[in-house]
PDB file of N, CA and C in Angstrom:
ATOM      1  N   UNK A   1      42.189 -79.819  78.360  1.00  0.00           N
ATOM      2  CA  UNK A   1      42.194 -79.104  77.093  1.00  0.00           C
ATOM      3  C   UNK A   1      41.458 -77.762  77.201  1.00  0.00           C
ATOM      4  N   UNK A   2      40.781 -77.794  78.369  1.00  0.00           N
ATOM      5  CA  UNK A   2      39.733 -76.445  77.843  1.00  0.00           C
ATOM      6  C   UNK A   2      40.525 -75.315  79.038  1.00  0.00           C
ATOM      7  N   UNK A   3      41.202 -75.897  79.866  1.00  0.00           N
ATOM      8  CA  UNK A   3      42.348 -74.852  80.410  1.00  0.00           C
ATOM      9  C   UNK A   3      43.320 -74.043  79.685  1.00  0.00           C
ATOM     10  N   UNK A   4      43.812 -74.921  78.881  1.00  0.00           N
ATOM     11  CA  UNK A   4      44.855 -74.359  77.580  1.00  0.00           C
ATOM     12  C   UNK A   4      44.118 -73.747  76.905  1.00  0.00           C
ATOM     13  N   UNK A   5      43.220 -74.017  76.434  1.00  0.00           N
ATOM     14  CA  UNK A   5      42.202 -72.912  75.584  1.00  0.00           C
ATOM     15  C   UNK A   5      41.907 -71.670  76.068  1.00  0.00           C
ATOM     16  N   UNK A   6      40.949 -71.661  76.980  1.00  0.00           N
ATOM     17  CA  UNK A   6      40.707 -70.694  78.018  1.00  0.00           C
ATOM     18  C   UNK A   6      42.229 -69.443  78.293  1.00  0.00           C
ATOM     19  N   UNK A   7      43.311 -70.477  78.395  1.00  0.00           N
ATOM     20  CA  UNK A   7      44.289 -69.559  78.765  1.00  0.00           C
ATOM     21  C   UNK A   7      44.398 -68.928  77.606  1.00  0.00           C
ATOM     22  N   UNK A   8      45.011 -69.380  76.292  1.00  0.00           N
ATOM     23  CA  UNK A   8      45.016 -68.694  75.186  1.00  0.00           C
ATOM     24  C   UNK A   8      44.305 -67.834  74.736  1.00  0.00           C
ATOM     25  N   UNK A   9      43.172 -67.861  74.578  1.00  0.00           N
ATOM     26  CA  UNK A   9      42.040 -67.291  74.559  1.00  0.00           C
ATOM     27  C   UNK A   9      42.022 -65.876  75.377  1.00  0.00           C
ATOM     28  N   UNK A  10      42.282 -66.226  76.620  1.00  0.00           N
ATOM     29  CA  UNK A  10      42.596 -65.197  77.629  1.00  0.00           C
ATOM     30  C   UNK A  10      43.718 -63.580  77.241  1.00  0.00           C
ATOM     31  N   UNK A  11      44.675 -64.410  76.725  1.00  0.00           N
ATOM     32  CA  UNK A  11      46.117 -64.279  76.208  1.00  0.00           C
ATOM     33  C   UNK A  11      45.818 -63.230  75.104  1.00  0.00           C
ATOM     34  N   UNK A  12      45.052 -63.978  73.858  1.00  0.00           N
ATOM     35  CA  UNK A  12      44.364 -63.528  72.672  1.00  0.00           C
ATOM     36  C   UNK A  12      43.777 -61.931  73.148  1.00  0.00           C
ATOM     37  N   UNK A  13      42.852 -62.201  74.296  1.00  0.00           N
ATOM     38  CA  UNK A  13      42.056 -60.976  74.458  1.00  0.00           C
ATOM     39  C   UNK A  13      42.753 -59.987  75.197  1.00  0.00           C
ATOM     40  N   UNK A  14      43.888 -60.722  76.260  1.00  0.00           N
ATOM     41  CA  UNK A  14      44.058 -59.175  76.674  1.00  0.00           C
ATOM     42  C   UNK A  14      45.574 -58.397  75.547  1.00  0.00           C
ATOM     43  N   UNK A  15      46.021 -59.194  74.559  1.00  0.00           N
ATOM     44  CA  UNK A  15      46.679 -58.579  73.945  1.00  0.00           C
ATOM     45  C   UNK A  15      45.656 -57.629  72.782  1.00  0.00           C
ATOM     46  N   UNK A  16      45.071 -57.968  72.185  1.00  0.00           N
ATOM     47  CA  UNK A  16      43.936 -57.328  71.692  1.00  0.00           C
ATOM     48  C   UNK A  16      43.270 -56.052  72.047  1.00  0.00           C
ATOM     49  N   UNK A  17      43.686 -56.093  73.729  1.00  0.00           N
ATOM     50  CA  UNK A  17      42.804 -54.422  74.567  1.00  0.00           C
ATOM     51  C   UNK A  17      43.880 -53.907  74.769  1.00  0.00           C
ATOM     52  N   UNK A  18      45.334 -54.839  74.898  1.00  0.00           N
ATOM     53  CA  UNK A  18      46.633 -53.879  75.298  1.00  0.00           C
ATOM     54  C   UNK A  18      47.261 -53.143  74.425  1.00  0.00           C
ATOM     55  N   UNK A  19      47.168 -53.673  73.282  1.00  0.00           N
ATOM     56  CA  UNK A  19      48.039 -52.872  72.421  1.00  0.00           C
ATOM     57  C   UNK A  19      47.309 -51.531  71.780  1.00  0.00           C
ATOM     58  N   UNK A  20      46.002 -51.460  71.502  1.00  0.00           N
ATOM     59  CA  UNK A  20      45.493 -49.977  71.434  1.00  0.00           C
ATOM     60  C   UNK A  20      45.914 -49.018  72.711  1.00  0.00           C
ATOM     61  N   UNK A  21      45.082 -49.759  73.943  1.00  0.00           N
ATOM     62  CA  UNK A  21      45.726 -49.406  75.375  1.00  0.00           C
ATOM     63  C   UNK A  21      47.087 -48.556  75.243  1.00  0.00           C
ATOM     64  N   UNK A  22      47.968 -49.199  75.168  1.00  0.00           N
ATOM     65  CA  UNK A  22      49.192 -48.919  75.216  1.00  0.00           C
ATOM     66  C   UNK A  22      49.564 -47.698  73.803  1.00  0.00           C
ATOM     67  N   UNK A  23      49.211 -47.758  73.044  1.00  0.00           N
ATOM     68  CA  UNK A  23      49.367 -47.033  71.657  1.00  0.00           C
ATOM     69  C   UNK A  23      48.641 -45.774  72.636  1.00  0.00           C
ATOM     70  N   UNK A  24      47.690 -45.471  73.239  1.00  0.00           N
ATOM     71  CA  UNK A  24      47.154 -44.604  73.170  1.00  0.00           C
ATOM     72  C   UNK A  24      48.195 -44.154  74.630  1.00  0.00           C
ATOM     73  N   UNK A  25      48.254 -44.858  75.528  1.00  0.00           N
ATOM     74  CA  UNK A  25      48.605 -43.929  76.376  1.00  0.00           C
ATOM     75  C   UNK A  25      50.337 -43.639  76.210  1.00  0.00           C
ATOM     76  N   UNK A  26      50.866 -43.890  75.559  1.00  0.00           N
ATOM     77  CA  UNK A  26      52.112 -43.651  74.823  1.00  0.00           C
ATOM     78  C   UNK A  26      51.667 -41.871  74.551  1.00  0.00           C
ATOM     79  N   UNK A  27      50.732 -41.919  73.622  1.00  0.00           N
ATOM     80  CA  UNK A  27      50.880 -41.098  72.608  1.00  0.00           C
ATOM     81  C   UNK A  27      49.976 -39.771  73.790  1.00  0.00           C
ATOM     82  N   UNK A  28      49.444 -40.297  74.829  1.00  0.00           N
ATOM     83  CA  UNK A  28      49.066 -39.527  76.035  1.00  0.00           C
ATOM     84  C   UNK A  28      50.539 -38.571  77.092  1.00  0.00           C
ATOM     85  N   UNK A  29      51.100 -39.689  77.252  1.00  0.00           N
ATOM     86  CA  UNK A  29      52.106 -39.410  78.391  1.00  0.00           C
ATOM     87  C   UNK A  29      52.795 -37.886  76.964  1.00  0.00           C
ATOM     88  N   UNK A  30      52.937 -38.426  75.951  1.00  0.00           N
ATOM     89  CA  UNK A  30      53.584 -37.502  75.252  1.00  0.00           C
ATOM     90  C   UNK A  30      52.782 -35.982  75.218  1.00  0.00           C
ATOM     91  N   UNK A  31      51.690 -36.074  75.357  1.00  0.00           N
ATOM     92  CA  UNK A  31      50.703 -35.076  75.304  1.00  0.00           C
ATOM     93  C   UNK A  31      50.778 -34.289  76.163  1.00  0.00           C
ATOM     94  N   UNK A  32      50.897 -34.805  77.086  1.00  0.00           N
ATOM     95  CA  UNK A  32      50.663 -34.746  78.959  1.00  0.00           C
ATOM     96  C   UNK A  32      52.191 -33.689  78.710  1.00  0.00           C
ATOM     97  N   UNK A  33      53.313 -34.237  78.494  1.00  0.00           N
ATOM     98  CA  UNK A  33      54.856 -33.455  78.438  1.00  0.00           C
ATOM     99  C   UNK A  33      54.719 -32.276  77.222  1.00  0.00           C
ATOM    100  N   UNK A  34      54.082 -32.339  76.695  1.00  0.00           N
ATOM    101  CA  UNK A  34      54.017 -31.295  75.357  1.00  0.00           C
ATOM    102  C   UNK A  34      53.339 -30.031  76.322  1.00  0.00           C
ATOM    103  N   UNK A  35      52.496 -30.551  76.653  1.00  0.00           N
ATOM    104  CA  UNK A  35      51.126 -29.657  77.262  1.00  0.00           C
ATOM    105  C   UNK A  35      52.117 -27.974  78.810  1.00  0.00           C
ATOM    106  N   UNK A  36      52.985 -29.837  79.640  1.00  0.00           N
ATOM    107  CA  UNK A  36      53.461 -29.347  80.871  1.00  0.00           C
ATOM    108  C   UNK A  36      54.859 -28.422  80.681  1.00  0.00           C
ATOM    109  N   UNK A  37      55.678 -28.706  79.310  1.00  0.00           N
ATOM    110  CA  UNK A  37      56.828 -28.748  79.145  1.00  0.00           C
ATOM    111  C   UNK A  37      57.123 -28.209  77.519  1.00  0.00           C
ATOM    112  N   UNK A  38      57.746 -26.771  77.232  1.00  0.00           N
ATOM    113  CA  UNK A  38      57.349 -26.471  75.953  1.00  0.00           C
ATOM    114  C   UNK A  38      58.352 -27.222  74.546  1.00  0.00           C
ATOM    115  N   UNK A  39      59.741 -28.191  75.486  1.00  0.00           N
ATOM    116  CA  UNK A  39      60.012 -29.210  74.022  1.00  0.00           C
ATOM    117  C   UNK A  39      59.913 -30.562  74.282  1.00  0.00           C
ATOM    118  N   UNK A  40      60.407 -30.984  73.221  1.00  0.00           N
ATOM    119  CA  UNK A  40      60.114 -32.210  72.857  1.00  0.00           C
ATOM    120  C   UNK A  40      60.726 -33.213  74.243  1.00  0.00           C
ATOM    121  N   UNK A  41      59.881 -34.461  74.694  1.00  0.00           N
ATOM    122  CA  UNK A  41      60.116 -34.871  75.739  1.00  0.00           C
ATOM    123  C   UNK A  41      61.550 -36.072  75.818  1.00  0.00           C
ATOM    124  N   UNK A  42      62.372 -35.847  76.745  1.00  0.00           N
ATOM    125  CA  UNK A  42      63.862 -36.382  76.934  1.00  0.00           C
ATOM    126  C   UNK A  42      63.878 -38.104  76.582  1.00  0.00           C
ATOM    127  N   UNK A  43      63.264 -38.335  75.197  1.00  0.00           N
ATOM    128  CA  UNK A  43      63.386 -40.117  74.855  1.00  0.00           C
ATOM    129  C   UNK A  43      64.657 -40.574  75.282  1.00  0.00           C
ATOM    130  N   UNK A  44      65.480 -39.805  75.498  1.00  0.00           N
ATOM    131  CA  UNK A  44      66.707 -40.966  76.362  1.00  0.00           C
ATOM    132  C   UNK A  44      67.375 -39.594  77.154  1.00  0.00           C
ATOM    133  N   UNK A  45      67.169 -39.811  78.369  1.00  0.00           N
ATOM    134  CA  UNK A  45      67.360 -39.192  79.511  1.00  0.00           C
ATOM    135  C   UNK A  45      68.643 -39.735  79.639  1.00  0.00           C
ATOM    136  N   UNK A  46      69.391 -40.349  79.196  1.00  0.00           N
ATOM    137  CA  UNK A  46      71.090 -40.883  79.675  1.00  0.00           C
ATOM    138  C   UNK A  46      71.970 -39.350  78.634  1.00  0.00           C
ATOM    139  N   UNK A  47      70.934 -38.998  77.874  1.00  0.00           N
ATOM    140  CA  UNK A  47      71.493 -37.911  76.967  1.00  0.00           C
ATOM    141  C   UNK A  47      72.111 -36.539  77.593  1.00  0.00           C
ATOM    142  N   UNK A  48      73.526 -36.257  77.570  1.00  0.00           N
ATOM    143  CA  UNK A  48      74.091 -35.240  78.659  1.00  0.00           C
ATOM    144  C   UNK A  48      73.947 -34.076  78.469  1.00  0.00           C
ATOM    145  N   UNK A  49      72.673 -33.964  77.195  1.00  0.00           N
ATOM    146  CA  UNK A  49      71.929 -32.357  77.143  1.00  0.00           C
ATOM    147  C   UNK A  49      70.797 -32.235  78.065  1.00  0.00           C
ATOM    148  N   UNK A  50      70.479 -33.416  78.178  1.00  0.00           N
ATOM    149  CA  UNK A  50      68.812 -33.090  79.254  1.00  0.00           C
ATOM    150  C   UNK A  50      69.175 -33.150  80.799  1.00  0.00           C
ATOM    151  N   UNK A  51      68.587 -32.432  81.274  1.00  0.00           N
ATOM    152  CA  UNK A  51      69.379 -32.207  82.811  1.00  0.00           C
ATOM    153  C   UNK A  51      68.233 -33.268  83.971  1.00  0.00           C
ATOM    154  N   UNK A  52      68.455 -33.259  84.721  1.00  0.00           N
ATOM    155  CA  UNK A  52      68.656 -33.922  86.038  1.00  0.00           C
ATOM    156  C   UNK A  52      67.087 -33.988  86.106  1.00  0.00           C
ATOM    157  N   UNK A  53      66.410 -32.245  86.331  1.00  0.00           N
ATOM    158  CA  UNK A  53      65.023 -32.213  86.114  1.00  0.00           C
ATOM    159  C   UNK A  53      64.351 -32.817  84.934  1.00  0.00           C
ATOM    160  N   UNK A  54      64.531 -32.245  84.030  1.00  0.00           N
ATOM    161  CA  UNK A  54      63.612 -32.883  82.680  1.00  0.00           C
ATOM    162  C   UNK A  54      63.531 -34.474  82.819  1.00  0.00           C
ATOM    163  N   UNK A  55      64.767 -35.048  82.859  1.00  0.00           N
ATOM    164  CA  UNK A  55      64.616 -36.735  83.436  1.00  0.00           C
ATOM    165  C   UNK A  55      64.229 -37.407  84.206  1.00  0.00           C
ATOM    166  N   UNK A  56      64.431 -36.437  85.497  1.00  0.00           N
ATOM    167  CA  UNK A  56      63.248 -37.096  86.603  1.00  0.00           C
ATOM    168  C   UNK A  56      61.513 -36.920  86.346  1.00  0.00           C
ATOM    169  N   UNK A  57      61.143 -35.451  85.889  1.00  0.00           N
ATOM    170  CA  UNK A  57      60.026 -35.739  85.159  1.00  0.00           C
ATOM    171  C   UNK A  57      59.212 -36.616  84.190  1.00  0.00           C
ATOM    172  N   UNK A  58      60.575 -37.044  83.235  1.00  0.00           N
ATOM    173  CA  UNK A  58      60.079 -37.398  82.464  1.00  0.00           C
ATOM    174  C   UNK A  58      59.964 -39.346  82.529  1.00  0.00           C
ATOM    175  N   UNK A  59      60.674 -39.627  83.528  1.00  0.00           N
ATOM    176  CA  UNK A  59      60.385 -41.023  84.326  1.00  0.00           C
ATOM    177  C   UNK A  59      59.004 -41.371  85.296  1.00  0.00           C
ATOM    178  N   UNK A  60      58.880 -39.749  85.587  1.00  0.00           N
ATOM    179  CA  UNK A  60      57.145 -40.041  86.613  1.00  0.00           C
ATOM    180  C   UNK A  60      56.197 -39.727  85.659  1.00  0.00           C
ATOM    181  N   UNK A  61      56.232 -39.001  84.551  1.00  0.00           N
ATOM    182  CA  UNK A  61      54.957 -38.860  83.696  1.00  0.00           C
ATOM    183  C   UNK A  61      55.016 -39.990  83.333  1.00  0.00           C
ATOM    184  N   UNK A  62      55.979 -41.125  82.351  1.00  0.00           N
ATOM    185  CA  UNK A  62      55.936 -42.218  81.958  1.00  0.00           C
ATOM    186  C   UNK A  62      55.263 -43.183  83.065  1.00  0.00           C
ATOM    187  N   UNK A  63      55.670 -43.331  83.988  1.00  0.00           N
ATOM    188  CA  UNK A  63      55.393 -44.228  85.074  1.00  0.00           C
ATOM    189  C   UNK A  63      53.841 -44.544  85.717  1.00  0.00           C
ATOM    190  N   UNK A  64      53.667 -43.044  85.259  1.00  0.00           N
ATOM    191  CA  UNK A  64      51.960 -42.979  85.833  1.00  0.00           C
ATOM    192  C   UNK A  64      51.171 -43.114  84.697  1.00  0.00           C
ATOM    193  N   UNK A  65      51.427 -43.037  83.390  1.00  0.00           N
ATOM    194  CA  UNK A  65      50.818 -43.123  82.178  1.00  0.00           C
ATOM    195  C   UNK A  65      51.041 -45.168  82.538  1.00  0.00           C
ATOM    196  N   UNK A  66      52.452 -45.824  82.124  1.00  0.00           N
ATOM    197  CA  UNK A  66      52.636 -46.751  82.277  1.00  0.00           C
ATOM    198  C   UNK A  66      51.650 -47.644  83.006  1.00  0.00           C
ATOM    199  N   UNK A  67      51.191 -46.958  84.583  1.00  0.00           N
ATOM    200  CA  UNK A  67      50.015 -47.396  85.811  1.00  0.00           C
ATOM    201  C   UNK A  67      48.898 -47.523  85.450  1.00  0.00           C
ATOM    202  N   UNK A  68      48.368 -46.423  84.673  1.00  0.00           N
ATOM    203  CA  UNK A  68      47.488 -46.537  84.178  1.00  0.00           C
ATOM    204  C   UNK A  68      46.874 -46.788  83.210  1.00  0.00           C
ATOM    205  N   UNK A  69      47.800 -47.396  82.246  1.00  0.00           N
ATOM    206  CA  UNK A  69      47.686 -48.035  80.748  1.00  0.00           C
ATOM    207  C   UNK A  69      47.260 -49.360  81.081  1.00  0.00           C
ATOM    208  N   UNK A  70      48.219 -50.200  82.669  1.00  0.00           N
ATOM    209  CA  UNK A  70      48.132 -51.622  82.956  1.00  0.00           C
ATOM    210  C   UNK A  70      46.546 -51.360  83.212  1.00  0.00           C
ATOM    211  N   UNK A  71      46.061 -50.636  84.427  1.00  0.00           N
ATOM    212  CA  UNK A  71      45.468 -50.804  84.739  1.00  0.00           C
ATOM    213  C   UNK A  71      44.073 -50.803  83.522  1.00  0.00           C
ATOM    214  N   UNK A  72      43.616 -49.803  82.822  1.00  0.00           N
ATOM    215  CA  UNK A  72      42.665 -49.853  82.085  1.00  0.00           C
ATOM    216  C   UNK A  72      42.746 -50.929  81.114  1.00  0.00           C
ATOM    217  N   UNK A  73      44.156 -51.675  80.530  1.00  0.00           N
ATOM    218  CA  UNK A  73      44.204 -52.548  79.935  1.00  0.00           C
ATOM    219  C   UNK A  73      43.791 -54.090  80.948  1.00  0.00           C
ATOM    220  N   UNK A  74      43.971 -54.161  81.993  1.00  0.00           N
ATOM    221  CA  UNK A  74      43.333 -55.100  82.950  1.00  0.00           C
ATOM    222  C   UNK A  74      42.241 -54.970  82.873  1.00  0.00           C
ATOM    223  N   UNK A  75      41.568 -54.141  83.450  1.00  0.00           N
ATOM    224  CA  UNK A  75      39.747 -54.102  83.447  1.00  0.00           C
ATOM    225  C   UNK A  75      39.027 -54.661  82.382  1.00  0.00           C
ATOM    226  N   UNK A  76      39.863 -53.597  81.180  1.00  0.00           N
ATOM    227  CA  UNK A  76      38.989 -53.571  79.804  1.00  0.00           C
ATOM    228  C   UNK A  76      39.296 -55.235  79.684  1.00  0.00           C
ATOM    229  N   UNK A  77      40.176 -55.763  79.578  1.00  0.00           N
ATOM    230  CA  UNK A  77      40.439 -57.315  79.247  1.00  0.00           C
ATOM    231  C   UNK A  77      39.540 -58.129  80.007  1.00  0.00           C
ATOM    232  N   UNK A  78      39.412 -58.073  80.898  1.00  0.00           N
ATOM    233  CA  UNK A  78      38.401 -59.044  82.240  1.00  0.00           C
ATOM    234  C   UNK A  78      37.246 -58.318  81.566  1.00  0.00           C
ATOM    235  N   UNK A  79      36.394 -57.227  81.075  1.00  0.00           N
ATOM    236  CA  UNK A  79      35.327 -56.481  80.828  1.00  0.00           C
ATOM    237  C   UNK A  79      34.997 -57.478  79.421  1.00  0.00           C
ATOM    238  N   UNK A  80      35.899 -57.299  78.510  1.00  0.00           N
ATOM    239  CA  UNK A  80      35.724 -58.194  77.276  1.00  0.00           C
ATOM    240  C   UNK A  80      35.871 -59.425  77.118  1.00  0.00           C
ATOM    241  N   UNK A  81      36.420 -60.222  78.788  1.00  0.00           N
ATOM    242  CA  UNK A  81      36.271 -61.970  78.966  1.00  0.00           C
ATOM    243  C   UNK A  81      34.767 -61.761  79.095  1.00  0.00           C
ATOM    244  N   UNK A  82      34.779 -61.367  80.139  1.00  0.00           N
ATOM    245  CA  UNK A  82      32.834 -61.276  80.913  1.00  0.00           C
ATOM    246  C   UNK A  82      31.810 -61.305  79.364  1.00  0.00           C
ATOM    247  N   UNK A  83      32.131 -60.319  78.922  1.00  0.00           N
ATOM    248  CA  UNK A  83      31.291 -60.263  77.545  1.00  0.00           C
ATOM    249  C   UNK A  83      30.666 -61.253  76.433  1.00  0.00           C
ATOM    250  N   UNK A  84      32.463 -61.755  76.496  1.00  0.00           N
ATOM    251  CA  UNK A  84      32.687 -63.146  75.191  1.00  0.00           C
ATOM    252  C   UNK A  84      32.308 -64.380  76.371  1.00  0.00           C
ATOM    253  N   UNK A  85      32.862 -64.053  77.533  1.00  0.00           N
ATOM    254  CA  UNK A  85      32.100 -65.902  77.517  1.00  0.00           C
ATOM    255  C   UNK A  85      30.897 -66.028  78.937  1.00  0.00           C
ATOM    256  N   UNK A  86      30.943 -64.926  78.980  1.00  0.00           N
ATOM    257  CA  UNK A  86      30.014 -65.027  80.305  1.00  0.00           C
ATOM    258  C   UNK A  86      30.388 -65.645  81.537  1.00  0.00           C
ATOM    259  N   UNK A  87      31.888 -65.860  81.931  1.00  0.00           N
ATOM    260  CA  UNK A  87      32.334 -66.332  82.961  1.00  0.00           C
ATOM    261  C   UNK A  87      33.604 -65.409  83.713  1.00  0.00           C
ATOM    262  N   UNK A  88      34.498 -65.760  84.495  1.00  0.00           N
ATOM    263  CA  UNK A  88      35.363 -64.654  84.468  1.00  0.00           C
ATOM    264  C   UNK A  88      36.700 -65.150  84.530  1.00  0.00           C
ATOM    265  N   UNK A  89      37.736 -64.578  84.035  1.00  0.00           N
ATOM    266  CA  UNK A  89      38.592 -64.936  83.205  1.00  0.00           C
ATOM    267  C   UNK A  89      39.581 -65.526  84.156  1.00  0.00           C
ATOM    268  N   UNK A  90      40.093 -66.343  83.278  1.00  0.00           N
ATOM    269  CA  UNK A  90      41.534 -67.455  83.905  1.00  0.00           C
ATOM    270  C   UNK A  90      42.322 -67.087  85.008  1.00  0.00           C
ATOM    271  N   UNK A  91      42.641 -67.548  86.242  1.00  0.00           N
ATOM    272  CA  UNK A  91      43.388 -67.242  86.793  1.00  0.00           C
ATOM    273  C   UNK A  91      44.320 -66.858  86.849  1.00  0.00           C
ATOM    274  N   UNK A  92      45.396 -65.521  87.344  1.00  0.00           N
ATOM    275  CA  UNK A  92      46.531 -65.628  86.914  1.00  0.00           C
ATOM    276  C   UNK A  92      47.582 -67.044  87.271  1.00  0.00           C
ATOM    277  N   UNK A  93      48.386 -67.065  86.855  1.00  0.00           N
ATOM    278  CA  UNK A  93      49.161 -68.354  87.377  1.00  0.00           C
ATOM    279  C   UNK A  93      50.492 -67.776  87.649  1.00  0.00           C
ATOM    280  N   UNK A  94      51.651 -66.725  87.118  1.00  0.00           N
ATOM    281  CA  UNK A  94      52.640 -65.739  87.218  1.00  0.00           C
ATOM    282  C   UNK A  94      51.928 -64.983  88.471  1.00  0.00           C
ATOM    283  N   UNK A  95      53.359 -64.707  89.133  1.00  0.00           N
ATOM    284  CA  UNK A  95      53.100 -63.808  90.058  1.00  0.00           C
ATOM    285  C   UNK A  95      53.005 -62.343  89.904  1.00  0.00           C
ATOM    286  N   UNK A  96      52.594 -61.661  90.453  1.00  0.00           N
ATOM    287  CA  UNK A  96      52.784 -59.738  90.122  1.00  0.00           C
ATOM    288  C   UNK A  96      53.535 -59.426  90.654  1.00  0.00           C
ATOM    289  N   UNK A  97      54.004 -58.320  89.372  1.00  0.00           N
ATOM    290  CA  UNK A  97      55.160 -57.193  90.099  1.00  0.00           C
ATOM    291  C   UNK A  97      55.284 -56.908  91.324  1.00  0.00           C
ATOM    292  N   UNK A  98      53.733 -56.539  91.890  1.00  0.00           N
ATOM    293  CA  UNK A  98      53.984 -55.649  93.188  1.00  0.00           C
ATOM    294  C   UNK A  98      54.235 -57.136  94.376  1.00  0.00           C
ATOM    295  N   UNK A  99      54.041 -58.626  94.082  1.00  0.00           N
ATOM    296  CA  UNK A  99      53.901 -59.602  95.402  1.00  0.00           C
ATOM    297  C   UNK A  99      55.547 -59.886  94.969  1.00  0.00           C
ATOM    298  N   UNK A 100      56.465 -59.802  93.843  1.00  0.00           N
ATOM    299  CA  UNK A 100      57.760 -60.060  93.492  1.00  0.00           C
ATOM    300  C   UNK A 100      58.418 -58.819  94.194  1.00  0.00           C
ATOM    301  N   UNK A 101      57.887 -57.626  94.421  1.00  0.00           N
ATOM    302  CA  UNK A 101      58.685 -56.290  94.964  1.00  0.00           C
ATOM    303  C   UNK A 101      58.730 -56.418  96.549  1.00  0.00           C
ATOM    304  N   UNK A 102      57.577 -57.482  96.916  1.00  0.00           N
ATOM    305  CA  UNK A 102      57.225 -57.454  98.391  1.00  0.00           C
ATOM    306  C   UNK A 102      58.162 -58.529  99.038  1.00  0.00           C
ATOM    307  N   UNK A 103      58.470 -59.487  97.936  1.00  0.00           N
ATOM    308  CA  UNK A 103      58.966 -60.919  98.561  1.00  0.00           C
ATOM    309  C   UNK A 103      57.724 -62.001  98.770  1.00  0.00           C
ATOM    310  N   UNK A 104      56.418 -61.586  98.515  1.00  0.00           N
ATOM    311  CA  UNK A 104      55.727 -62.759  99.449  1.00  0.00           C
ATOM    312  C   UNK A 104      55.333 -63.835  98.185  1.00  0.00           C
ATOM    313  N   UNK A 105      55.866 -63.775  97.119  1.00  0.00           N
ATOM    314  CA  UNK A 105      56.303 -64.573  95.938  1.00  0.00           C
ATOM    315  C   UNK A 105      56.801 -65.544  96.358  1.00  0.00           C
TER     316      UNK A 105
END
């Protein structure tokens, strides 16, 4: 019982750090293209006004915002297990992207 808890719990907290997380670096990557790029950034790059460049850009600004949204949303989540229970947080049990990209899944 205190596995299922723990996991939930787990679950609870890192959705809790992800979704500001994510709200913010959304509203970053957009910043980041405003800043680099003087219009509005290509929300659907399949669109046959935005060309070849603007779309490939606008897949690596996302991508690295994306990297680094996981990542600070990881830390901060394990940062705020450590906090709340003084132990360190649940194992994953799912495999990761990058051991599913490798095969050793």
């Amino acid at each position: 019982m205190t596995n299922i808890a723990s996991t939930l719990g787990w679950k609870i907290v890192t959705v809790a750090v992800g979704i500001p997380v994510g709200i913010a670096a959304k509203k970053g990557v957009e910043r980041a293209w405003l800043t680099a790029r003087p219009g509005d950034p290509p929300r659907k790059p399949s669109d046959p006004n935005v060309s070849w460049r603007d779309a490939l850009a606008w897949a690596v600004v996302s991508a690295v915002g994306v990297a680094v949204a996981e990542l600070v949303a990881t830390k901060g989540a394990a940062s705020a297990w450590r906090s709340l229970t003084g132990g360190e947080p649940p194992a994953k049990s799912a495999p990761t992207v990058a051991k599913v990209a490798v095969g050793a899944a």
